[in-house]
Protein backbone atom coordinates (compact mmCIF):
# COMPACT_ATOMS: atom_id res chain seq x y z
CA UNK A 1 92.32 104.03 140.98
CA UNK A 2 91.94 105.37 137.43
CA UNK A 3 96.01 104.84 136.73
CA UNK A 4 95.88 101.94 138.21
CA UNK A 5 93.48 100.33 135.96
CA UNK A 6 94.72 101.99 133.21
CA UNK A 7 98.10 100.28 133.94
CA UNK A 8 96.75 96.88 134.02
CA UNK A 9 94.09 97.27 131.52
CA UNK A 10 95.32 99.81 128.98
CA UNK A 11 95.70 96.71 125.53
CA UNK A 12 92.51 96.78 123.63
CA UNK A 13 92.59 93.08 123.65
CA UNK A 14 93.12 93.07 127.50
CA UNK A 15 90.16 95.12 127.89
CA UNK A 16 88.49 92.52 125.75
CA UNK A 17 89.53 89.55 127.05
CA UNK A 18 88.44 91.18 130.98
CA UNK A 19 85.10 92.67 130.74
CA UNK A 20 84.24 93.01 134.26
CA UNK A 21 87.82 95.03 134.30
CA UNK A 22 86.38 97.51 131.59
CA UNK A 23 83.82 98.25 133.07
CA UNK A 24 85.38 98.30 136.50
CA UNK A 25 87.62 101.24 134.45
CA UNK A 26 84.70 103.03 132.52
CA UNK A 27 83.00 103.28 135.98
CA UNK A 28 85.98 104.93 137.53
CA UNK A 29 86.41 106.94 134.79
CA UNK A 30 82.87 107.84 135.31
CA UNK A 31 82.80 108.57 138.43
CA UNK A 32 86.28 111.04 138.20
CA UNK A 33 83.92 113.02 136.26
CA UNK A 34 81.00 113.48 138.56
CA UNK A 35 79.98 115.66 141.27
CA UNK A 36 80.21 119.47 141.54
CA UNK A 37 82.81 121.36 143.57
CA UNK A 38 81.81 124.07 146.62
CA UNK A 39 84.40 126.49 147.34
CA UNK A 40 84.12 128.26 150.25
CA UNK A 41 86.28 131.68 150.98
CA UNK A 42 86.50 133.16 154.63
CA UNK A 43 85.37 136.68 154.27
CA UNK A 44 86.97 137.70 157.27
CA UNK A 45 89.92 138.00 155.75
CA UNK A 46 88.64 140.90 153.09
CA UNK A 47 88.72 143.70 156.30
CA UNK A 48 92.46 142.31 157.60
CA UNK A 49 93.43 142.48 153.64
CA UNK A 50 92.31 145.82 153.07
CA UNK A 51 94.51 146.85 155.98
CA UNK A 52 97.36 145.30 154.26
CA UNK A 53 96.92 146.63 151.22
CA UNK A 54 96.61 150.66 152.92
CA UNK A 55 99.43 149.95 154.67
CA UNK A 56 101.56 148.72 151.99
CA UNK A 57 100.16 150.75 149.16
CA UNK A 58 99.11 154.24 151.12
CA UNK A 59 99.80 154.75 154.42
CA UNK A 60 103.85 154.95 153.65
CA UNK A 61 103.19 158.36 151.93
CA UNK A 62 102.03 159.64 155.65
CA UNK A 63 104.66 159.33 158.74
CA UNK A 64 101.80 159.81 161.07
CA UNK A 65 100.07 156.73 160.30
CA UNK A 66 103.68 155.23 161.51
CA UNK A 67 104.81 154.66 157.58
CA UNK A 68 108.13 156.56 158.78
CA UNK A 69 109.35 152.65 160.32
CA UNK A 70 108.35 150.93 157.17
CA UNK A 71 109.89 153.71 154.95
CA UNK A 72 113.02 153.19 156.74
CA UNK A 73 112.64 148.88 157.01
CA UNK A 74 112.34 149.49 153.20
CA UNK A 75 115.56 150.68 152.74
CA UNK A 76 117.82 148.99 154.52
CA UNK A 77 116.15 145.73 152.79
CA UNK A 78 116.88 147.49 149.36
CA UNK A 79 119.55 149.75 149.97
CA UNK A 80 117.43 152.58 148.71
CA UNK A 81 117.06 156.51 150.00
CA UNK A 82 113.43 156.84 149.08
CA UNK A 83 111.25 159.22 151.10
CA UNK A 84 108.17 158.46 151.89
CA UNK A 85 106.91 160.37 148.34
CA UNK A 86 109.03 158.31 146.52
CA UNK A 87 108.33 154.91 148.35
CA UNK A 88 104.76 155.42 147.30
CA UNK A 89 105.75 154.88 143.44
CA UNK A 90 107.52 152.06 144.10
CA UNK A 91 105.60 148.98 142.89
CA UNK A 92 102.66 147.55 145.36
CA UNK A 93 104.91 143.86 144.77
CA UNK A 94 108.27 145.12 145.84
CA UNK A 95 106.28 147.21 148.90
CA UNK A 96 104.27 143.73 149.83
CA UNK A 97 107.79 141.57 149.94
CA UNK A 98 109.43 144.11 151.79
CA UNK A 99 106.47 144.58 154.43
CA UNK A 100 106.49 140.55 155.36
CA UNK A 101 110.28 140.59 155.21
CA UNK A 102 111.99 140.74 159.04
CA UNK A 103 115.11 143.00 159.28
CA UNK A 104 116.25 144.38 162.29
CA UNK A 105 113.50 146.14 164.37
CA UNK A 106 111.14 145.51 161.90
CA UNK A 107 108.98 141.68 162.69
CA UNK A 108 105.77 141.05 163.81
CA UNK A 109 104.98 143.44 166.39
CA UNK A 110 106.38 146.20 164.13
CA UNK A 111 103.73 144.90 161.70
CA UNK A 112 101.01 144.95 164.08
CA UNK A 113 101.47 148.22 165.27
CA UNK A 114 101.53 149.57 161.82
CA UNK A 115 98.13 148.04 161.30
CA UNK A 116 96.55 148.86 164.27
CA UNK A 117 97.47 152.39 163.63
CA UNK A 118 95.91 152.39 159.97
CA UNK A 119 93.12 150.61 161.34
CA UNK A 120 92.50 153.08 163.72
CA UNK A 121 92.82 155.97 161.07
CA UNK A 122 89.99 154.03 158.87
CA UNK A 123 87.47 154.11 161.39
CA UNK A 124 88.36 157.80 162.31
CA UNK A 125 87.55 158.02 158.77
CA UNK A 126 90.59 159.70 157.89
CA UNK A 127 91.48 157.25 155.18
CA UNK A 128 88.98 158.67 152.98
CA UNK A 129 91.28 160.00 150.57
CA UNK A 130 92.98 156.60 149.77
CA UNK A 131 89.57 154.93 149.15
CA UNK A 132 89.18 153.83 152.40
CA UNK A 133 86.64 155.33 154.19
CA UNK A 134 85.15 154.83 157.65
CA UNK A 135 81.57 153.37 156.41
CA UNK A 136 83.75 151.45 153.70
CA UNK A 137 86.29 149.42 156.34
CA UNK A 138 82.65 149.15 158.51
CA UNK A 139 80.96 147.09 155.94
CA UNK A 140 84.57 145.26 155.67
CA UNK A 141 84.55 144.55 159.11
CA UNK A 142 81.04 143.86 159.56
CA UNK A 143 81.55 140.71 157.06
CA UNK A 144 84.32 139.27 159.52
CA UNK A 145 82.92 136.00 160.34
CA UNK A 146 80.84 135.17 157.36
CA UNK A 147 82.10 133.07 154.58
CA UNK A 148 80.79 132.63 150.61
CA UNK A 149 80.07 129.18 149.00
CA UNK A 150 80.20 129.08 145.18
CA UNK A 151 79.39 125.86 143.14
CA UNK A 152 80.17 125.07 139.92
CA UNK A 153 80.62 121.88 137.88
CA UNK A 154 84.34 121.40 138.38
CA UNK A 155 85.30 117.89 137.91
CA UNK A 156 85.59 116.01 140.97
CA UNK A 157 89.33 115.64 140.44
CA UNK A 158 90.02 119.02 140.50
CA UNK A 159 87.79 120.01 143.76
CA UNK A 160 90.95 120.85 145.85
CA UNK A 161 93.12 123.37 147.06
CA UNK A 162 96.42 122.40 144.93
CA UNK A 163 94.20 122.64 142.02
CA UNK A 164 92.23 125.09 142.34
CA UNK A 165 95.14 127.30 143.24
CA UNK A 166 98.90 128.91 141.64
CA UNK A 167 101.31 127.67 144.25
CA UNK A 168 104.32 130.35 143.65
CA UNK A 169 104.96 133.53 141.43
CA UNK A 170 107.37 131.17 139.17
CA UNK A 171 104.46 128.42 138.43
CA UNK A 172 102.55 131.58 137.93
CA UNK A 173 105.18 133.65 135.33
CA UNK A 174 105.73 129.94 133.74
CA UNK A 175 101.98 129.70 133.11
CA UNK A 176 101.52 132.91 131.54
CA UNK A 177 104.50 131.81 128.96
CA UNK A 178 102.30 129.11 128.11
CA UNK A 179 99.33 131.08 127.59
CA UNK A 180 100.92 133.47 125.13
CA UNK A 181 102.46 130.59 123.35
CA UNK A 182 99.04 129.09 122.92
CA UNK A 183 97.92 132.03 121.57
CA UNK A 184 100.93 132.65 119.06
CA UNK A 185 100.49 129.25 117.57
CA UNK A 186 96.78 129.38 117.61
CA UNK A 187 96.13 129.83 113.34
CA UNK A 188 92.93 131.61 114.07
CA UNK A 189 94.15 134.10 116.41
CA UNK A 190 95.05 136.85 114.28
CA UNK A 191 98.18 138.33 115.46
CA UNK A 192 99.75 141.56 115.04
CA UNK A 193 102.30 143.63 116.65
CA UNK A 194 99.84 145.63 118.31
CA UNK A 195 98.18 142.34 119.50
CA UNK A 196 101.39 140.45 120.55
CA UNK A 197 102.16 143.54 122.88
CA UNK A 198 98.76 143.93 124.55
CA UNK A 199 98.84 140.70 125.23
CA UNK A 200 102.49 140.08 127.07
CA UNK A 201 101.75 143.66 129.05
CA UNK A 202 98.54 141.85 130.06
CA UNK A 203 99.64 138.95 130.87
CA UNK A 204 103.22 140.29 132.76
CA UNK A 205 101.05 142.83 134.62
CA UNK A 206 102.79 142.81 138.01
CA UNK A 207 106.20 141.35 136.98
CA UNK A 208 109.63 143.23 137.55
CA UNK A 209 111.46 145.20 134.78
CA UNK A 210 114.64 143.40 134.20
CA UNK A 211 112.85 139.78 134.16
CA UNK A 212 112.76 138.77 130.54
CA UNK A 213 110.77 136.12 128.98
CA UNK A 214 110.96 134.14 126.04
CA UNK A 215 108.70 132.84 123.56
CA UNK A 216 107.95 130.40 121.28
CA UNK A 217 107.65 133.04 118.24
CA UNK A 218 110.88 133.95 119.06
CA UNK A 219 110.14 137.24 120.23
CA UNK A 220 111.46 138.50 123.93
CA UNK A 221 109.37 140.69 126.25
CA UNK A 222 110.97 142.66 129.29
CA UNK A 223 108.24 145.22 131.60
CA UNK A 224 109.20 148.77 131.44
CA UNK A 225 108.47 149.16 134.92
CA UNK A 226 108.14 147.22 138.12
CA UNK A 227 104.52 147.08 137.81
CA UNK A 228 101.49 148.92 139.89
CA UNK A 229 102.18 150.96 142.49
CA UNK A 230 98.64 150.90 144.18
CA UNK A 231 97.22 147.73 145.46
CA UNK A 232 96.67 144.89 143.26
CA UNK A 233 93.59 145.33 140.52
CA UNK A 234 91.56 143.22 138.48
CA UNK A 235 94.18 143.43 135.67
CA UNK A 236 97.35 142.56 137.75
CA UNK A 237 98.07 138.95 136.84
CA UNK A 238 101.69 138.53 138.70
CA UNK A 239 101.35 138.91 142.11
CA UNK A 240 103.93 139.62 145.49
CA UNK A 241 106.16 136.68 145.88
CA UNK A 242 104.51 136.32 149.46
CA UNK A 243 100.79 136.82 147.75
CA UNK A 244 100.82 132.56 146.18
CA UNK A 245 99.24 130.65 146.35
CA UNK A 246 96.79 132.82 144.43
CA UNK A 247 93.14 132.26 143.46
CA UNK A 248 93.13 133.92 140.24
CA UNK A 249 89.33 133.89 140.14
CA UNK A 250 89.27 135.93 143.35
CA UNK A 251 91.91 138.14 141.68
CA UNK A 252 90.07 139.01 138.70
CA UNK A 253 86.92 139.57 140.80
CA UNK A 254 88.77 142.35 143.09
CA UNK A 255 89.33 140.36 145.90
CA UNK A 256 92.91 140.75 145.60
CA UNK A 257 93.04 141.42 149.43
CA UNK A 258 92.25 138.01 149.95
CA UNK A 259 95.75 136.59 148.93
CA UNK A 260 97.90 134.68 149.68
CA UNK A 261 95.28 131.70 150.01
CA UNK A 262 95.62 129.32 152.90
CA UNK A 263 93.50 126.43 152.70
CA UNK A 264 91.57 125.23 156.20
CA UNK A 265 92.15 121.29 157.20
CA UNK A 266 90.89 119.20 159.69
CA UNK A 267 94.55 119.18 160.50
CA UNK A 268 94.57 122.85 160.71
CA UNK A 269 92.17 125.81 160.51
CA UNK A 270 93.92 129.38 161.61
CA UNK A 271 91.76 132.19 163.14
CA UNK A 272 92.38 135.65 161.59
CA UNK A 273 93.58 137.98 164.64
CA UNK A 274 95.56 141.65 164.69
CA UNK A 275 97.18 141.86 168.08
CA UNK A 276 100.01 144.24 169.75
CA UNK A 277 102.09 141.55 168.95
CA UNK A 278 101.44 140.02 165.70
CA UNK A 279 98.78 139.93 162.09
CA UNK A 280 97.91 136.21 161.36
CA UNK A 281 96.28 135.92 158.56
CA UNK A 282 93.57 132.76 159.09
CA UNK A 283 92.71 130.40 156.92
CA UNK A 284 90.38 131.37 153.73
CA UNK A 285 89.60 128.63 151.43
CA UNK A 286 88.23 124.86 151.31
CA UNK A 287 86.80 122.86 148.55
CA UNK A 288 84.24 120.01 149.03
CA UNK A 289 82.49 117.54 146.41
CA UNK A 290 79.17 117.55 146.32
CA UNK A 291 76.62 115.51 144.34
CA UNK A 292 75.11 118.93 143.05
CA UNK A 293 75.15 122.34 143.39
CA UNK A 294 71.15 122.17 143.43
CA UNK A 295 71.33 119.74 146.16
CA UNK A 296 72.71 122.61 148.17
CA UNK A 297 69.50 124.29 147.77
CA UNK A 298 71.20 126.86 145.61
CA UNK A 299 69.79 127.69 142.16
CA UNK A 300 70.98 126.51 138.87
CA UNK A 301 72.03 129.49 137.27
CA UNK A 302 73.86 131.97 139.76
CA UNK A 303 75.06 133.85 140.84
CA UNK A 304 71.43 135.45 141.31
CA UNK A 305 68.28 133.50 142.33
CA UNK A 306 66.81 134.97 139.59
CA UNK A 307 69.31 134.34 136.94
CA UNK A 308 68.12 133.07 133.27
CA UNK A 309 71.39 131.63 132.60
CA UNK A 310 72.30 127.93 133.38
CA UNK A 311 74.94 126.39 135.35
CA UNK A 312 78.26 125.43 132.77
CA UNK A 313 78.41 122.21 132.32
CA UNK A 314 81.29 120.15 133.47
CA UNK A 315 83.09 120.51 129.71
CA UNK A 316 82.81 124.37 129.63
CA UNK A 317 84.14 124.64 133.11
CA UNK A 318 87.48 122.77 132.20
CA UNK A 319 87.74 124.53 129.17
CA UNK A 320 87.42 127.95 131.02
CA UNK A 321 90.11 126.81 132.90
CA UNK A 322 92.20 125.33 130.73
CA UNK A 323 95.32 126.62 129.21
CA UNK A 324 93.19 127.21 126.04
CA UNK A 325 90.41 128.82 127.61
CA UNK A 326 93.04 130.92 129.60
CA UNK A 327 94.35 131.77 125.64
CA UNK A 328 91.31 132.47 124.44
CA UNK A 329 90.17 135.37 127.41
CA UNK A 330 93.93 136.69 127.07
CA UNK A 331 93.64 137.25 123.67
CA UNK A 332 89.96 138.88 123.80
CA UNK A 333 90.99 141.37 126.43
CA UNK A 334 94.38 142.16 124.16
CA UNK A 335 92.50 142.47 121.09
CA UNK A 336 89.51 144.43 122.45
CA UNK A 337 91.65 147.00 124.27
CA UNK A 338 92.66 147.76 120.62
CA UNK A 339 89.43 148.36 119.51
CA UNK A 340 88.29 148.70 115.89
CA UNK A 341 89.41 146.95 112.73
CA UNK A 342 91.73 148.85 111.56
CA UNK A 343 94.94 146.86 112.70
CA UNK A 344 97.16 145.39 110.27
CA UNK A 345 99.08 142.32 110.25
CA UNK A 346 102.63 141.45 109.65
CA UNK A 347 102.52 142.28 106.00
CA UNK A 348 100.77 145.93 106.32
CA UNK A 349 97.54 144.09 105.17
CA UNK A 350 94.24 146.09 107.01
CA UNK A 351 92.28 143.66 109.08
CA UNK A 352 88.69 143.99 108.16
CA UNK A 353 86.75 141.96 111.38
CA UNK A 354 85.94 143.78 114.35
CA UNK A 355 87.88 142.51 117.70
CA UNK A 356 84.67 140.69 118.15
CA UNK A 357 84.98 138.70 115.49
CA UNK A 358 88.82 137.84 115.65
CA UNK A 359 88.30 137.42 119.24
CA UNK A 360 85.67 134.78 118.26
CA UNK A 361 87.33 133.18 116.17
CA UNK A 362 90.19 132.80 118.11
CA UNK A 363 87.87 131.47 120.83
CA UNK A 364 86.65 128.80 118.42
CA UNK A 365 89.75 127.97 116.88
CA UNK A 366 90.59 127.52 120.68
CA UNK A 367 87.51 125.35 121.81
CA UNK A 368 88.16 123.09 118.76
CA UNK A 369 91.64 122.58 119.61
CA UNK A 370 91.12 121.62 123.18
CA UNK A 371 90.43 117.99 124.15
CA UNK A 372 87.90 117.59 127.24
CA UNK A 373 89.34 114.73 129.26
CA UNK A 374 87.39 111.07 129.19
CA UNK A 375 86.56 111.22 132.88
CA UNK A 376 84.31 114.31 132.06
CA UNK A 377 82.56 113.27 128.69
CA UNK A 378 85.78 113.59 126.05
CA UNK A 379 84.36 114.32 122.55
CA UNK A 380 84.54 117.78 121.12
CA UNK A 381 83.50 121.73 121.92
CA UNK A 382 81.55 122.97 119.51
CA UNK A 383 81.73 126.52 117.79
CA UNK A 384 79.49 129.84 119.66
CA UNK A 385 78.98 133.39 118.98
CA UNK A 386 81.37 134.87 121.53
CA UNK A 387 84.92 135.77 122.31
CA UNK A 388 85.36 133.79 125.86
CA UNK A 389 84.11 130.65 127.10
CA UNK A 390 81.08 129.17 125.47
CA UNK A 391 80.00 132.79 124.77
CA UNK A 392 78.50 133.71 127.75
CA UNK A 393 75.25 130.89 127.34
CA UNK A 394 75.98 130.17 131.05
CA UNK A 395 77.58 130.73 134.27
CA UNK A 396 80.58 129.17 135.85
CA UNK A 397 78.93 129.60 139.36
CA UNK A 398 76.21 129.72 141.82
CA UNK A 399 76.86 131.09 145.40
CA UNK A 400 75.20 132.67 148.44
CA UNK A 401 76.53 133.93 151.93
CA UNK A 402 76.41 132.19 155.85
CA UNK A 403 78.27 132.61 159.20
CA UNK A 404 76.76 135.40 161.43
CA UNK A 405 73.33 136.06 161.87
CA UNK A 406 70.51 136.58 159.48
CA UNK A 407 70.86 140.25 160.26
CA UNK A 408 74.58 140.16 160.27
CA UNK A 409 75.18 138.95 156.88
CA UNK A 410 73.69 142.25 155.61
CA UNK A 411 77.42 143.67 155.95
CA UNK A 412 78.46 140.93 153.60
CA UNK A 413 76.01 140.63 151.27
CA UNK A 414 75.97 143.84 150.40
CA UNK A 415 79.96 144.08 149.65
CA UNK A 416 80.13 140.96 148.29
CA UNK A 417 76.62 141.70 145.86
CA UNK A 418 78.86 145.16 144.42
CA UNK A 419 80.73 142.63 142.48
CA UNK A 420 78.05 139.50 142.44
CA UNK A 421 75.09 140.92 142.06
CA UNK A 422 71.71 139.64 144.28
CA UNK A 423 73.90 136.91 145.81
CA UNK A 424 72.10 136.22 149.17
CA UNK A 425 71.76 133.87 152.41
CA UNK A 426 72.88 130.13 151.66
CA UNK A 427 70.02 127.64 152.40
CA UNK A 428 69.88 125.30 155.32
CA UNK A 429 70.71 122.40 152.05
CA UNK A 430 74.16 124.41 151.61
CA UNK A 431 75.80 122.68 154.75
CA UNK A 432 76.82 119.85 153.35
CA UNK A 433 79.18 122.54 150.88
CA UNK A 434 80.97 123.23 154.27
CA UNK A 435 81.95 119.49 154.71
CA UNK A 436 83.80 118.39 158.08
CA UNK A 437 86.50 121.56 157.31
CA UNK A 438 85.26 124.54 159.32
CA UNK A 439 86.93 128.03 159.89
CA UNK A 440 88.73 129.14 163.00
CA UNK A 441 87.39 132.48 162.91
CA UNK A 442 84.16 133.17 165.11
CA UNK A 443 80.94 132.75 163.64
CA UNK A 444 82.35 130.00 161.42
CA UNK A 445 83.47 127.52 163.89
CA UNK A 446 80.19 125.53 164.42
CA UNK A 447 77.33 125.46 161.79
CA UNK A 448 75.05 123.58 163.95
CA UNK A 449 72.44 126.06 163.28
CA UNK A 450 73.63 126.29 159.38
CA UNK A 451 73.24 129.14 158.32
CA UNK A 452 73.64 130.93 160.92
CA UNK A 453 75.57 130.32 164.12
């Protein structure tokens, strides 16, 4: 509607001449700009995940959790002689391709039996050693059918899957060149050698060593290595070709497990299920508008009930987002990493700010630069006292826990609450966050009884 408009409407003395047409187009504009977004993420998927992520990253360094078939899968697909010591320093990426890649005896079932076998060596509780212990895959699997809602003030246009996601590994590697450009054009982000590294090994963190990227400084960067060879952290930014679309949110958060994202219709909503014959991995995402998040019954700074902070508003939440905001964080994790003041620039000059303060003032330098879209208010950011965001003043989201029973979300809440702390059960308000888009999985199929089943 907006284009539209715009198309018929965009001459100043148009507009003048057709009043009720301006304001037909200011409304619209408006209106793009209202609402918050609810996100909701299928936490059934964080057990099935964690399975993957043994079995990729782990359980190949053992034959008798049946790694010998994948060991072998792997090198036929490569052409490689690894052993199963060897296989396990091979990058998590490569290992995640290779494991949803079909080759001769190795498909589905092969898959499934290689899952139900680690599975059954979690809960035996002999698993401990990789991080996986049997109480820690029972809280996992206690959260299967239970699902988080967060809220924030995301503009109404961008309350979707395609945009709230990174559709492939190359959108993903060609994003990341755009955030380091930012950044090395960005005349109050002090850059250095030291600086310009940090930040390309941060941002490639994941990609292959042989991939080479150019920039608009005119400097190169290759990875030395092929990345991680554990499971993905909360530094990897380049995922598994077969881990997009990505969430990066979730990513950062440690809910790597989580990926690839596969966004629930009305069309179609998948079920999570491990069988003798095949892993599916279910749906785990929807957005829905909403008029507010506090007309969900959730509070307005999350994502604790108790938390002194206020919601962002709709402004800092594209900024966070945008390419700039994306700049900025890169460039405060890079320049904090170095710690100190004592870096020196191009010419051998000593920098004498902290990384807090460069890291601020690349932040600001950042917000000024950035243009919040009409729909959501235009105008400018102003300057704050911090290296990320609008300096931590608020919080990008509010969100609380449903599916199961009141009892039953216990298991969720408290695995979830490691990472967001004193998150708790979603109000009976909160259903409308769920929309007409349900989960396949059970105890998210019907929320008649909202928030429990």
């Amino acid at each position: 509607m907006i284009s539209a408009l715009a198309f018929t409407a965009c001459h100043k003395e148009k507009v003048k001449e057709e009043a009720l047409l301006a304001g037909l187009l200011s409304q619209a504009v408006r209106t793009a700009g209202q609402g918050n977004c609810a996100v909701n993420i299928n936490l059934t998927g964080l057990s099935y995940g964690t399975l993957v992520q043994v079995a990729v990253s782990s359980g190949t360094a053992d034959t008798t959790f049946n790694g010998a078939k994948f060991l072998a899968h792997f090198n036929s697909l490569h052409g490689s002689s690894h052993t199963a010591a060897t296989l396990n320093n091979v990058s998590y990426n490569r290992k995640y391709d290779a494991f949803f890649t079909d080759k001769d005896t190795w498909n589905a079932a092969a898959r499934a039996t290689y899952l139900r076998t680690i599975e059954t060596q979690a809960e035996a509780n002999n698993l401990a050693g990789v991080g996986l212990s049997a109480a820690t895959y029972g809280a996992l699997k206690g959260s299967r059918g239970s699902a988080i809602m967060a809220c924030a003030r995301i503009p109404k246009s961008s309350c979707s899957y395609s945009a709230l996601t990174t559709a492939s590994r190359t959108k993903d590697l060609e994003n990341q060149v755009t955030v380091y450009n930012t950044v090395a054009t960005a005349q109050d982000c002090k850059k250095t050698p030291n600086i310009e590294y940090a930040l390309k090994t941060n941002l490639f963190n994941g990609a292959y060593a042989g991939e080479v990227f150019s920039f608009v400084d005119g400097s190169t960067f290759t990875p030395v290595n092929d990345g991680p060879s554990g499971s993905n952290t909360t530094s990897t930014s380049v995922l598994a070709e077969r881990s997009y679309p990505k969430f990066g949110t979730l990513v950062s958060l440690g809910f790597g497990q989580l990926m690839p994202m596969i966004a629930a219709t009305s069309a179609a909503s998948t079920a999570y299920a491990l069988t003798t014959d095949a892993y599916t991995q279910g749906s785990n995402i929807t957005a829905t508008e909403v008029v507010s998040c506090e007309a969900l019954g959730l509070p307005s700074g999350g994502p604790t009930a108790t938390a002194a902070l206020p919601l962002s508003p709709v402004r800092e939440v594209a900024y966070s987002f945008s390419t700039q905001g994306q700049a900025a964080s890169a460039y405060a994790a890079a320049r904090t990493t170095l710690n100190g003041p004592a870096l020196t620039n191009g010419s051998g000059v000593a920098s004498t700010q902290t990384a807090f303060d460069e890291a601020t003032s690349c932040n600001n330098g950042l917000r000024a630069s950035y243009a919040p879209p009409l729909a959501i208010g235009g105008g400018k950011l102003g300057a704050v006292t911090g290296t990320t965001g609008d300096g931590g003043s608020t919080t990008l989201l509010t969100s609380c826990i449903y599916g199961l029973t009141s009892a039953g979300r216990a298991a969720p809440i408290a695995v979830i609450g490691a990472t967001l702390a004193g998150i708790s059960h979603c109000p009976a308000a909160a259903s409308a966050g769920v929309g007409s888009v349900k989960f396949a999985d059970t105890g998210l199929q019907t929320l008649a009884d909202f928030p429990n089943n």
